[in-house]
PDB file of N, CA and C in Angstrom:
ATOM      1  N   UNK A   1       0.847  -1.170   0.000  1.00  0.00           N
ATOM      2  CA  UNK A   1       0.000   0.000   0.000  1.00  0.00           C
ATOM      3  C   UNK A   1       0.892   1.233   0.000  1.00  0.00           C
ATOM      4  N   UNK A   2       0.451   2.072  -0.879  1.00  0.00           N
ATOM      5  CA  UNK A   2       1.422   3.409  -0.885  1.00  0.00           C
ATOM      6  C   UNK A   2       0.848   4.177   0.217  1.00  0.00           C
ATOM      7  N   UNK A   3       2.144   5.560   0.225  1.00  0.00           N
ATOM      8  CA  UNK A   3       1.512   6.416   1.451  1.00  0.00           C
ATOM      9  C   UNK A   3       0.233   7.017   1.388  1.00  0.00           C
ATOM     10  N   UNK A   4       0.148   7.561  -0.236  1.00  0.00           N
ATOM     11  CA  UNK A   4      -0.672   8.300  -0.439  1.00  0.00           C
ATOM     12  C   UNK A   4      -2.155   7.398   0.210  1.00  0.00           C
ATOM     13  N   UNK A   5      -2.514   6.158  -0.688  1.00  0.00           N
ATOM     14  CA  UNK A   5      -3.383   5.193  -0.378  1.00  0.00           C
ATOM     15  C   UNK A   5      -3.859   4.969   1.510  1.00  0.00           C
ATOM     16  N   UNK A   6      -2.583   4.943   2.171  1.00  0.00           N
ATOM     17  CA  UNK A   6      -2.802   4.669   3.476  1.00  0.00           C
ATOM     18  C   UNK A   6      -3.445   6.019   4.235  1.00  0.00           C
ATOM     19  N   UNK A   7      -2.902   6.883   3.731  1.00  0.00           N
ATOM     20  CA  UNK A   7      -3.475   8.430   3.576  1.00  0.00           C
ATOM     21  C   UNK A   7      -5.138   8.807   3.474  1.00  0.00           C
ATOM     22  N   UNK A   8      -5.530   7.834   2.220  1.00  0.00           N
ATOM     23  CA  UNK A   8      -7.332   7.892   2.236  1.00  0.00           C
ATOM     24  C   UNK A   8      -7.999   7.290   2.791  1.00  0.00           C
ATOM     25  N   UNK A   9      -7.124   6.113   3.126  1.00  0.00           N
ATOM     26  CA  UNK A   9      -8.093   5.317   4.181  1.00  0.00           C
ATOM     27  C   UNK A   9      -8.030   5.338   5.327  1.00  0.00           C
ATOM     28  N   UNK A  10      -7.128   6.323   6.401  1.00  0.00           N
ATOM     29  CA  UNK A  10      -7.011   7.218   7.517  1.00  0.00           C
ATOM     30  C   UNK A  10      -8.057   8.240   7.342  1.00  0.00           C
ATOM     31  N   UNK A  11      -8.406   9.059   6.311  1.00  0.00           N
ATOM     32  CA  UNK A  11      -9.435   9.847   6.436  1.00  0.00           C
ATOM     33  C   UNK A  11     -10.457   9.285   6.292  1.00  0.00           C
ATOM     34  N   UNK A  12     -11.058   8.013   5.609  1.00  0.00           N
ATOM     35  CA  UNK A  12     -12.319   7.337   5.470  1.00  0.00           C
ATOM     36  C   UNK A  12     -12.037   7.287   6.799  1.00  0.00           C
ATOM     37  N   UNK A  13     -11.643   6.523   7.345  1.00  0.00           N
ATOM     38  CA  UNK A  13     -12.022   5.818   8.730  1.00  0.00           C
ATOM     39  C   UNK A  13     -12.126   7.327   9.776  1.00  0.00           C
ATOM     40  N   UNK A  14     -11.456   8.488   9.755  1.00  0.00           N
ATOM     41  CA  UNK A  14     -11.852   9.555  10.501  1.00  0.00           C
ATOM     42  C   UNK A  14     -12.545   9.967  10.518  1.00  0.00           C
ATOM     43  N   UNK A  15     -13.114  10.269   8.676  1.00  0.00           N
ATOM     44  CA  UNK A  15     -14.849  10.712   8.723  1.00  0.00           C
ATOM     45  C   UNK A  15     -15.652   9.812   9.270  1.00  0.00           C
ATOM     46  N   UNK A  16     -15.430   8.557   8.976  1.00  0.00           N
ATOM     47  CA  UNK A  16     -16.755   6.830   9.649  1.00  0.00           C
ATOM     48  C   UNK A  16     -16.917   7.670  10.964  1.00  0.00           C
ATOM     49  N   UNK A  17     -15.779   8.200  11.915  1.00  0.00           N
ATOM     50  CA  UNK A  17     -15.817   7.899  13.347  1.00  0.00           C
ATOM     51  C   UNK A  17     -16.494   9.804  13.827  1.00  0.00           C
ATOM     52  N   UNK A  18     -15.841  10.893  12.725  1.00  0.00           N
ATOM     53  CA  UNK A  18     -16.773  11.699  13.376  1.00  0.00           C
ATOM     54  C   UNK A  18     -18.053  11.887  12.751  1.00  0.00           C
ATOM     55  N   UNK A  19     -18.236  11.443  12.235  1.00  0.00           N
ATOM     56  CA  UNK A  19     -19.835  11.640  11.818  1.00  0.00           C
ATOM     57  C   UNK A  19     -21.025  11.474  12.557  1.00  0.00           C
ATOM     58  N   UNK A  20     -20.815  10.132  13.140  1.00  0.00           N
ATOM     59  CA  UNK A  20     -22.112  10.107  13.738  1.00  0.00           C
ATOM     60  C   UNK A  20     -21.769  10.930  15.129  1.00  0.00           C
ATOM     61  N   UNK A  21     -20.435  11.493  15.903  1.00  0.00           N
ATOM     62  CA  UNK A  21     -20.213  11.837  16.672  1.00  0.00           C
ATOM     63  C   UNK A  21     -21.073  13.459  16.567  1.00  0.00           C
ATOM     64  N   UNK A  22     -20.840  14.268  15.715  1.00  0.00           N
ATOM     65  CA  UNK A  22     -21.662  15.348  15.713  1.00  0.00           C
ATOM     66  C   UNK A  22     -22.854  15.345  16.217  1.00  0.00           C
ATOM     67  N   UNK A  23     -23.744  14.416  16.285  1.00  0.00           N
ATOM     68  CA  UNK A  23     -25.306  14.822  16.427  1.00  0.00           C
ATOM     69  C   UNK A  23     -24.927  14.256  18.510  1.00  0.00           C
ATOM     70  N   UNK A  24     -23.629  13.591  18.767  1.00  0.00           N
ATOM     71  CA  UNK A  24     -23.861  13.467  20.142  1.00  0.00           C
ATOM     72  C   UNK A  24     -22.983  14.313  20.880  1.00  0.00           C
ATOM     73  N   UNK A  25     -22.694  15.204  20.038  1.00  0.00           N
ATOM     74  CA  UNK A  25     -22.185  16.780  20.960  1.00  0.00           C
ATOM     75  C   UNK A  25     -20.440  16.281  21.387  1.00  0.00           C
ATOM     76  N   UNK A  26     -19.904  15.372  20.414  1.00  0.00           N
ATOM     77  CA  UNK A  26     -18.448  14.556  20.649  1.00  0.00           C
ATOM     78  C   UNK A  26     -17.222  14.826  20.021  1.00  0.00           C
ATOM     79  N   UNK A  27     -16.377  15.256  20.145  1.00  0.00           N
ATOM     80  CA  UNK A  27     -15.322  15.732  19.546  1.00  0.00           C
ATOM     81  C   UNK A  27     -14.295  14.956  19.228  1.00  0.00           C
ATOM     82  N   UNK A  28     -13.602  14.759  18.317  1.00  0.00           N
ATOM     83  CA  UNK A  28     -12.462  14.070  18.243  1.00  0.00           C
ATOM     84  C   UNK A  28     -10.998  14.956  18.811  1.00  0.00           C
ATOM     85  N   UNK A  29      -9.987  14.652  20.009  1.00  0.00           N
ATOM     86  CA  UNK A  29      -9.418  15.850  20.070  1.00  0.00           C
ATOM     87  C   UNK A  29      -8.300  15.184  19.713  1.00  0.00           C
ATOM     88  N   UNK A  30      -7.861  14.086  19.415  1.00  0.00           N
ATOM     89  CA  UNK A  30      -6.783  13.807  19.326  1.00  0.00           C
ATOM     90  C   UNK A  30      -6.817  12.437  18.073  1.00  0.00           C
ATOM     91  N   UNK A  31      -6.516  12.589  17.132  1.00  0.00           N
ATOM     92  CA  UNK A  31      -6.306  11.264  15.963  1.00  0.00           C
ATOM     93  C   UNK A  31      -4.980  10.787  15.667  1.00  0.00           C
ATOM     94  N   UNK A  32      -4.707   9.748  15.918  1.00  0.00           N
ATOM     95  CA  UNK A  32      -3.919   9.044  15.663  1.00  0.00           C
ATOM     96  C   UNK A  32      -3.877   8.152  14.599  1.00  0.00           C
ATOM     97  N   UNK A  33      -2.480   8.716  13.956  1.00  0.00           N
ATOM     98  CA  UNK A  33      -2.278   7.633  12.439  1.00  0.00           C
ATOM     99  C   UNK A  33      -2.698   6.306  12.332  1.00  0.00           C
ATOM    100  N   UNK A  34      -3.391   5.821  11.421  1.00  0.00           N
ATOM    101  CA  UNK A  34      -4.005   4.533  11.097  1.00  0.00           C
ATOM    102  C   UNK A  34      -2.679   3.632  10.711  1.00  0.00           C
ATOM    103  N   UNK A  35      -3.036   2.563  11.599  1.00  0.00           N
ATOM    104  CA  UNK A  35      -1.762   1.489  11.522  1.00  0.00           C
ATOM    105  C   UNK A  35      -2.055   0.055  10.437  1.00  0.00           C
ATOM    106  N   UNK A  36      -1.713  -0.296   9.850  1.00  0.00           N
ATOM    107  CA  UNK A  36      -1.823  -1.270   8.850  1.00  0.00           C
ATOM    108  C   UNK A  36      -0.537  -2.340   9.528  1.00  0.00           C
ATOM    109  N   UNK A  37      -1.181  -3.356  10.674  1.00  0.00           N
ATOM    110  CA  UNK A  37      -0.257  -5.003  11.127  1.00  0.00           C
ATOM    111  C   UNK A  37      -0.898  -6.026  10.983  1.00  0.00           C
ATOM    112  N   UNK A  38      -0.090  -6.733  11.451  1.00  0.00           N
ATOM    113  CA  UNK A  38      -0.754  -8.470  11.501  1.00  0.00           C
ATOM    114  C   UNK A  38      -1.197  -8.237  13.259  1.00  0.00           C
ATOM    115  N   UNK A  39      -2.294  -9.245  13.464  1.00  0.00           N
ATOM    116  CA  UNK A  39      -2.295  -9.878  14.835  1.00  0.00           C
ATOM    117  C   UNK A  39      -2.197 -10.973  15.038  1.00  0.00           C
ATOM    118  N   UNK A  40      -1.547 -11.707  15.725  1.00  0.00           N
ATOM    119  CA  UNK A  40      -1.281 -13.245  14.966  1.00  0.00           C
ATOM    120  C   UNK A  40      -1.191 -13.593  13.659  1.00  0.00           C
ATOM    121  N   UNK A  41      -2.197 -14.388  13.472  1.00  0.00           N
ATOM    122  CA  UNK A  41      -1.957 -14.432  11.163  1.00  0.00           C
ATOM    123  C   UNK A  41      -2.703 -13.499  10.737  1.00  0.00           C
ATOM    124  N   UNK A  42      -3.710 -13.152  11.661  1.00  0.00           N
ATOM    125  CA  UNK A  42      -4.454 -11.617  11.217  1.00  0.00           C
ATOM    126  C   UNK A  42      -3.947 -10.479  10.574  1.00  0.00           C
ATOM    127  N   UNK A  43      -4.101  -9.751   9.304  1.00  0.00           N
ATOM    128  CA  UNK A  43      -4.226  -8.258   9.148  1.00  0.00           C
ATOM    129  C   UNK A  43      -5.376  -7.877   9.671  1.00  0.00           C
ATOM    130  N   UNK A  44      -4.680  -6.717  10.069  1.00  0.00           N
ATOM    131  CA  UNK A  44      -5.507  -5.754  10.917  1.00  0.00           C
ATOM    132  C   UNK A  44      -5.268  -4.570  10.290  1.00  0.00           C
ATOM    133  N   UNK A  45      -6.361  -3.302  10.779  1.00  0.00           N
ATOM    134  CA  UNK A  45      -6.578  -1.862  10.379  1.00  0.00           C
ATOM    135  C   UNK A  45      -7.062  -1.066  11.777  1.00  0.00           C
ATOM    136  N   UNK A  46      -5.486  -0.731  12.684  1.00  0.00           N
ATOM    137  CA  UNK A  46      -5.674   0.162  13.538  1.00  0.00           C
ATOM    138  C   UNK A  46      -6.011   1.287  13.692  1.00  0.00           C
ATOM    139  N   UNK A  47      -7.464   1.972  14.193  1.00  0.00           N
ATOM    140  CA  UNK A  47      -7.650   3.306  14.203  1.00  0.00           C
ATOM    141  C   UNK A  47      -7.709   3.701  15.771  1.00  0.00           C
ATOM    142  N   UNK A  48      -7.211   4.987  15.978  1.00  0.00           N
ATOM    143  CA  UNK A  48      -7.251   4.888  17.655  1.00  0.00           C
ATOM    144  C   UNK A  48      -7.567   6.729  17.776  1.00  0.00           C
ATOM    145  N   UNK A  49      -8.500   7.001  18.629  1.00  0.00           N
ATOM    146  CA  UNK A  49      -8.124   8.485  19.009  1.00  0.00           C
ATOM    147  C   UNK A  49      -8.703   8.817  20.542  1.00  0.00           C
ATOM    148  N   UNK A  50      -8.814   9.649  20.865  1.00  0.00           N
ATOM    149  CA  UNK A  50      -8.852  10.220  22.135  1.00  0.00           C
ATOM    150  C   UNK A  50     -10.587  11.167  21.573  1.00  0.00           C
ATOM    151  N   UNK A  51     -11.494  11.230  22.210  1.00  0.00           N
ATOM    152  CA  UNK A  51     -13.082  12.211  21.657  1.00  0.00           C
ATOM    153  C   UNK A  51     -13.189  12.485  23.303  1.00  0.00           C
ATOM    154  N   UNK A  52     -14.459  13.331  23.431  1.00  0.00           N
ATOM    155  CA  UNK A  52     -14.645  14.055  24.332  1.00  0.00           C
ATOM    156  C   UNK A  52     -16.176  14.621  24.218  1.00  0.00           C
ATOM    157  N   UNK A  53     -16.887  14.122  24.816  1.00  0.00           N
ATOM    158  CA  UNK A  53     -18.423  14.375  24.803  1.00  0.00           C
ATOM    159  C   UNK A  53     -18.819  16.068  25.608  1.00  0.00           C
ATOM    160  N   UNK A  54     -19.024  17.311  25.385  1.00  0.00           N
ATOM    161  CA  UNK A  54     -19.018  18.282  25.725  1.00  0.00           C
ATOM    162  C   UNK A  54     -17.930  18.525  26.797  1.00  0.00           C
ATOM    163  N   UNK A  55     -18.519  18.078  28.250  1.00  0.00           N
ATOM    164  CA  UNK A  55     -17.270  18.521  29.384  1.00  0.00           C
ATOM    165  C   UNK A  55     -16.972  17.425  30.210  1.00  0.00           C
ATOM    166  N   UNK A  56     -17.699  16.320  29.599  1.00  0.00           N
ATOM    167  CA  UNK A  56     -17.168  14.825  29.707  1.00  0.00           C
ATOM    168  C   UNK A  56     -15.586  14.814  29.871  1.00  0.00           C
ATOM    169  N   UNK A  57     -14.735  13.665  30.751  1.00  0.00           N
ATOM    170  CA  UNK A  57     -13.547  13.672  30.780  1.00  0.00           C
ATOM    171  C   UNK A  57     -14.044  12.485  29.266  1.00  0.00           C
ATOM    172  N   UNK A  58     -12.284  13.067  28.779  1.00  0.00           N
ATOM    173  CA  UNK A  58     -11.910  12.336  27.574  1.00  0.00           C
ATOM    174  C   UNK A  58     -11.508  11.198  27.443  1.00  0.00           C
ATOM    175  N   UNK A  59     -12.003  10.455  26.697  1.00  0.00           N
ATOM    176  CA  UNK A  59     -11.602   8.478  26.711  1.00  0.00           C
ATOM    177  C   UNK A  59     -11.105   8.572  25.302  1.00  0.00           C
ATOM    178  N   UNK A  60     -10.545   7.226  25.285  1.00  0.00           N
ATOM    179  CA  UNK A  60      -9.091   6.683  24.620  1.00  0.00           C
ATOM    180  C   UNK A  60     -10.501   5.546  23.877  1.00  0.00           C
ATOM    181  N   UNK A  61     -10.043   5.489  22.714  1.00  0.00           N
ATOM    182  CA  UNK A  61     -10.745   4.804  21.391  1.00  0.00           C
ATOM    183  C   UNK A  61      -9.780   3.936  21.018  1.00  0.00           C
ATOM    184  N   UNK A  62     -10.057   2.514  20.694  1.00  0.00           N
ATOM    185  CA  UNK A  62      -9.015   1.907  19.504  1.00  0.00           C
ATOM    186  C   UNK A  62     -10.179   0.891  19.237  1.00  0.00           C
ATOM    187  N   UNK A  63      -9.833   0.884  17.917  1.00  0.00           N
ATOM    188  CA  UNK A  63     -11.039   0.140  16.865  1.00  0.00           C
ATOM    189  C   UNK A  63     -10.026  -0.842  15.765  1.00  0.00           C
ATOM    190  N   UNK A  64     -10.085  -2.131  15.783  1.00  0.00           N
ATOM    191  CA  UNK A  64      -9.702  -3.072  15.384  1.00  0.00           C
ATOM    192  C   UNK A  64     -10.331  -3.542  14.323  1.00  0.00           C
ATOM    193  N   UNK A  65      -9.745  -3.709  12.710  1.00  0.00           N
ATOM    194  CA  UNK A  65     -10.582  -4.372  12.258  1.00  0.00           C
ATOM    195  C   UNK A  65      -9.821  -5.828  11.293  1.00  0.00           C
ATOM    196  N   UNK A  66     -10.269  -6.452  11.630  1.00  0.00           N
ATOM    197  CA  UNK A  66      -9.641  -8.336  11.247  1.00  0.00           C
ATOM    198  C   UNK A  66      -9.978  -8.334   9.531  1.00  0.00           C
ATOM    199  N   UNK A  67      -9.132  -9.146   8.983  1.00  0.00           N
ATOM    200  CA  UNK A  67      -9.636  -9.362   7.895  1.00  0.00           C
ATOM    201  C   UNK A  67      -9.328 -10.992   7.764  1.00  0.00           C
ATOM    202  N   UNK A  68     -10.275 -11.940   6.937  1.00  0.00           N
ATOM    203  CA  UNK A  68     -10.168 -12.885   7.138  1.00  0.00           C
ATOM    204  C   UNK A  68     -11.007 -13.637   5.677  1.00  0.00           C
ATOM    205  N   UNK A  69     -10.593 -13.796   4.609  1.00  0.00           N
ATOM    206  CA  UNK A  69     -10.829 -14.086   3.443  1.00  0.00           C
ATOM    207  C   UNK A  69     -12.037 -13.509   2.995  1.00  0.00           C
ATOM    208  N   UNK A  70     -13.408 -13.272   3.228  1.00  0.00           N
ATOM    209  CA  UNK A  70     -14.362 -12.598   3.130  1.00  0.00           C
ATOM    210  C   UNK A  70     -15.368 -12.757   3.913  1.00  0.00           C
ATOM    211  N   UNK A  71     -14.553 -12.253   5.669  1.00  0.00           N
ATOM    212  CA  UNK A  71     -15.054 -11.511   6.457  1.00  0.00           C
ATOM    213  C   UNK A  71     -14.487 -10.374   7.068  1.00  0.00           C
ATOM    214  N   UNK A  72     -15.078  -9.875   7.889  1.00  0.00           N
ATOM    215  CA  UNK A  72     -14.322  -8.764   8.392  1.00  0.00           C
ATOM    216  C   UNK A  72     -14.846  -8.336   9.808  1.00  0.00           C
ATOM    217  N   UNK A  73     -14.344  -8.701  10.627  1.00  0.00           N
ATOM    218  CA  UNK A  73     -14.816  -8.286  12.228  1.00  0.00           C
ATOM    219  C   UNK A  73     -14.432  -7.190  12.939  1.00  0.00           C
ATOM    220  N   UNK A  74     -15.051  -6.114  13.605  1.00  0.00           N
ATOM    221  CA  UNK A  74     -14.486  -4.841  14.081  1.00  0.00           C
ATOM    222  C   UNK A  74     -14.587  -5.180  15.375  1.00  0.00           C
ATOM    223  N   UNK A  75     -13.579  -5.129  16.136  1.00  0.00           N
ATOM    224  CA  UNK A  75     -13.486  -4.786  17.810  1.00  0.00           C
ATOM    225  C   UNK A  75     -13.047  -3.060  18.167  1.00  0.00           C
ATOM    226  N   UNK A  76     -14.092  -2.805  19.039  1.00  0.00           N
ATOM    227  CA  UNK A  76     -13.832  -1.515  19.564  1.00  0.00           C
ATOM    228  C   UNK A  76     -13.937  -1.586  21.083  1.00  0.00           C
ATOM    229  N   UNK A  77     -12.554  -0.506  21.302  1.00  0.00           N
ATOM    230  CA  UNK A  77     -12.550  -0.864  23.082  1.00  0.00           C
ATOM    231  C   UNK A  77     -11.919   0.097  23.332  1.00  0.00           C
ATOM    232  N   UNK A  78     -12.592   0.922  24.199  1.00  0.00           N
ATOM    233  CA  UNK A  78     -12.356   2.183  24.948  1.00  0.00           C
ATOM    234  C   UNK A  78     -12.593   2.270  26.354  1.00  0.00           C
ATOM    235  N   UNK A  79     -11.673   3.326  26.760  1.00  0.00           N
ATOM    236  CA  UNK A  79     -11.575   3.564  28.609  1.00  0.00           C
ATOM    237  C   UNK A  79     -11.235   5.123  28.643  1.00  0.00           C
ATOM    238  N   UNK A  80     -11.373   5.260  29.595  1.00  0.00           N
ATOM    239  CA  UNK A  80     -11.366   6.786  30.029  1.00  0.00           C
ATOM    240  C   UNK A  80     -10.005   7.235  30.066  1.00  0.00           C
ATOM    241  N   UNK A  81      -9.500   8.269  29.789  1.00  0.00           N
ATOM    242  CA  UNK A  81      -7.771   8.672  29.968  1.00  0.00           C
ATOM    243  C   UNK A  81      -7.342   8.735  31.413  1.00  0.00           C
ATOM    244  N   UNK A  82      -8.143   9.017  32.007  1.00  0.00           N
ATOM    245  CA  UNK A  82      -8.083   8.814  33.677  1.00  0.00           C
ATOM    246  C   UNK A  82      -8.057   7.265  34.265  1.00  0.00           C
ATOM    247  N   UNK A  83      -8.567   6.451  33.569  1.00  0.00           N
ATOM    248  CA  UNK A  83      -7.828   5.027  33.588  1.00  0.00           C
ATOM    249  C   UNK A  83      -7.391   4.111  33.197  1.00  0.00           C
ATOM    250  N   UNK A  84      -6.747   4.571  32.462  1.00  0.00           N
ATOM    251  CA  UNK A  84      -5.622   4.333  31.464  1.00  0.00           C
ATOM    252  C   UNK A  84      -4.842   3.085  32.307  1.00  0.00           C
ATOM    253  N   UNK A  85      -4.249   3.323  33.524  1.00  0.00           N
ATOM    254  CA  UNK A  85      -3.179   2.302  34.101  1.00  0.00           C
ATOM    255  C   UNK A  85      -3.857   0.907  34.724  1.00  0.00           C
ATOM    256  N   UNK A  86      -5.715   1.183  34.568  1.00  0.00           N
ATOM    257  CA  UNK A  86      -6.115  -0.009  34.623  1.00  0.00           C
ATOM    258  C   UNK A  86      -6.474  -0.629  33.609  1.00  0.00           C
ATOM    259  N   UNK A  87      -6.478  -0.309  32.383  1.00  0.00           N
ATOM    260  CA  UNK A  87      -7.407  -1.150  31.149  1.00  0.00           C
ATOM    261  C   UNK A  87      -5.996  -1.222  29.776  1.00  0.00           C
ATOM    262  N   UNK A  88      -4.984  -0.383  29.482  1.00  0.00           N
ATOM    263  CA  UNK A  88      -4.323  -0.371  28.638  1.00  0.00           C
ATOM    264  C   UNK A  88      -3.531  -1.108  28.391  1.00  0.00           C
ATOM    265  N   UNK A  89      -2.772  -2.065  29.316  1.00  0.00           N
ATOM    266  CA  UNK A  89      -2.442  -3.648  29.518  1.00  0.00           C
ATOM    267  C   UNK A  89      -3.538  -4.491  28.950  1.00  0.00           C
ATOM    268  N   UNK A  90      -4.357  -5.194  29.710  1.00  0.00           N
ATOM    269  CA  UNK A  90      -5.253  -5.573  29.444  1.00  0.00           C
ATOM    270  C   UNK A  90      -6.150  -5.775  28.149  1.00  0.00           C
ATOM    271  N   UNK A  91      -6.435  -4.468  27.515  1.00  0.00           N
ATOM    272  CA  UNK A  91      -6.697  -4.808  26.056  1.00  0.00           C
ATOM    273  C   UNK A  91      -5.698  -4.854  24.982  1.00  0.00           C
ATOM    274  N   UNK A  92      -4.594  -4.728  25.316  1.00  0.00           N
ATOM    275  CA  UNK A  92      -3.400  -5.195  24.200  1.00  0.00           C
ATOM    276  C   UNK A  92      -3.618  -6.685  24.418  1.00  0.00           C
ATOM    277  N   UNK A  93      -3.864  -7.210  25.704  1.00  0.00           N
ATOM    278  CA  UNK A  93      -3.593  -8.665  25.951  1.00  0.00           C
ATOM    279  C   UNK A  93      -5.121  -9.598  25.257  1.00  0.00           C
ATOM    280  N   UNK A  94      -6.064  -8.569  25.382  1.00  0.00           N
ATOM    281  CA  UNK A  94      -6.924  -9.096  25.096  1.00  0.00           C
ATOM    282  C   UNK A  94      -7.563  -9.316  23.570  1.00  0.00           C
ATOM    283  N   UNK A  95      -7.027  -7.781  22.299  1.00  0.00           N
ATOM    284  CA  UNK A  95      -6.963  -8.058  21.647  1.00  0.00           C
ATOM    285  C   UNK A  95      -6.413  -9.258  20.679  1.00  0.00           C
ATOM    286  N   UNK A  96      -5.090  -9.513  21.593  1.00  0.00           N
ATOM    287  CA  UNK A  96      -4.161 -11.009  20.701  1.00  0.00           C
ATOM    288  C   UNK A  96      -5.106 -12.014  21.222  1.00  0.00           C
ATOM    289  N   UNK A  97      -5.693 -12.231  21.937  1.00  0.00           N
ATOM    290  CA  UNK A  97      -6.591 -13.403  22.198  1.00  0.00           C
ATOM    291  C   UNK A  97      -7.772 -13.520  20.746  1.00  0.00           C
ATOM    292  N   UNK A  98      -7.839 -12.749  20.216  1.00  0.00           N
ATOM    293  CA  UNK A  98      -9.257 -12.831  18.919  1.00  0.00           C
ATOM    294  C   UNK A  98      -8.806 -14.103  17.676  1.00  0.00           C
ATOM    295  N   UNK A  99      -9.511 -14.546  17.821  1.00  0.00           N
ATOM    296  CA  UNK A  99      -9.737 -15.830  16.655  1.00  0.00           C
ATOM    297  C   UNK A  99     -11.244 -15.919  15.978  1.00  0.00           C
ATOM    298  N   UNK A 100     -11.045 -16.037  14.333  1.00  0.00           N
ATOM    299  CA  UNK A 100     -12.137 -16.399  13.827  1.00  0.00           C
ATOM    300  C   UNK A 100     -12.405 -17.809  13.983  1.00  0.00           C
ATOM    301  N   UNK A 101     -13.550 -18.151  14.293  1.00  0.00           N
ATOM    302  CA  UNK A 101     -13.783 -19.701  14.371  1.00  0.00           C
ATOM    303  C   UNK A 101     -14.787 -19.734  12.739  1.00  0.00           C
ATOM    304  N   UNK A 102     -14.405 -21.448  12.443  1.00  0.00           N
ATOM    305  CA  UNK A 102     -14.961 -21.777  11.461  1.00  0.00           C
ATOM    306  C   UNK A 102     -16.319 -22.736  11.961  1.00  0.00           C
ATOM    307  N   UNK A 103     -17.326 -22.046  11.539  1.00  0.00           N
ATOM    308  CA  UNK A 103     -18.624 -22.477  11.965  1.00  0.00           C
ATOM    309  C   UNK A 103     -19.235 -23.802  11.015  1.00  0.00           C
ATOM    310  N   UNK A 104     -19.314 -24.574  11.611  1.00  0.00           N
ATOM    311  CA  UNK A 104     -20.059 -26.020  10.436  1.00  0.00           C
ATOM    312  C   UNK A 104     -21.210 -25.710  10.180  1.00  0.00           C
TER     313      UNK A 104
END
């Protein structure tokens, strides 16, 4: 994938995430570059940012999405920036746990 390419699909996925945020009074204050890895044999499409609901304290976003011959599963998992030193372990550990199962 070129830069430019990784480039449009950082802004698709920024518009996906503020859009519906407008009508709930939510801000994005902080976006972070979209990561293109594996998770195990998984590719993945990391999007992560920091939003803020009027005078709400601000929570930490990361949105996962699997790709897996022709499916595609999104995990989203967020915590507050204020507790950060309890959940940010934890969902790194918990994300590598994801497996598609093959259903008979």
């Amino acid at each position: 994938m070129t830069q430019k390419e990784k480039d449009e699909l950082n802004a698709i996925y920024r518009n996906q995430a503020e859009e519906p945020m407008k009508q709930l009074k939510t801000k994005i204050i902080k976006w972070y570059p979209l990561e293109i890895s594996n998770i195990g044999v998984y590719s993945t499409i990391k999007v992560s940012y920091i939003r803020q609901m009027e005078t709400e304290k601000p929570v930490y976003v990361v949105s996962y999405n699997f790709f897996n011959y022709n499916e595609i599963v999104e995990i989203t998992l967020s915590y507050r920036l204020e507790d950060e030193s309890i959940w940010k372990d934890d969902f790194q550990e918990i994300i590598k746990s994801f497996k598609f199962l093959k259903l008979n």
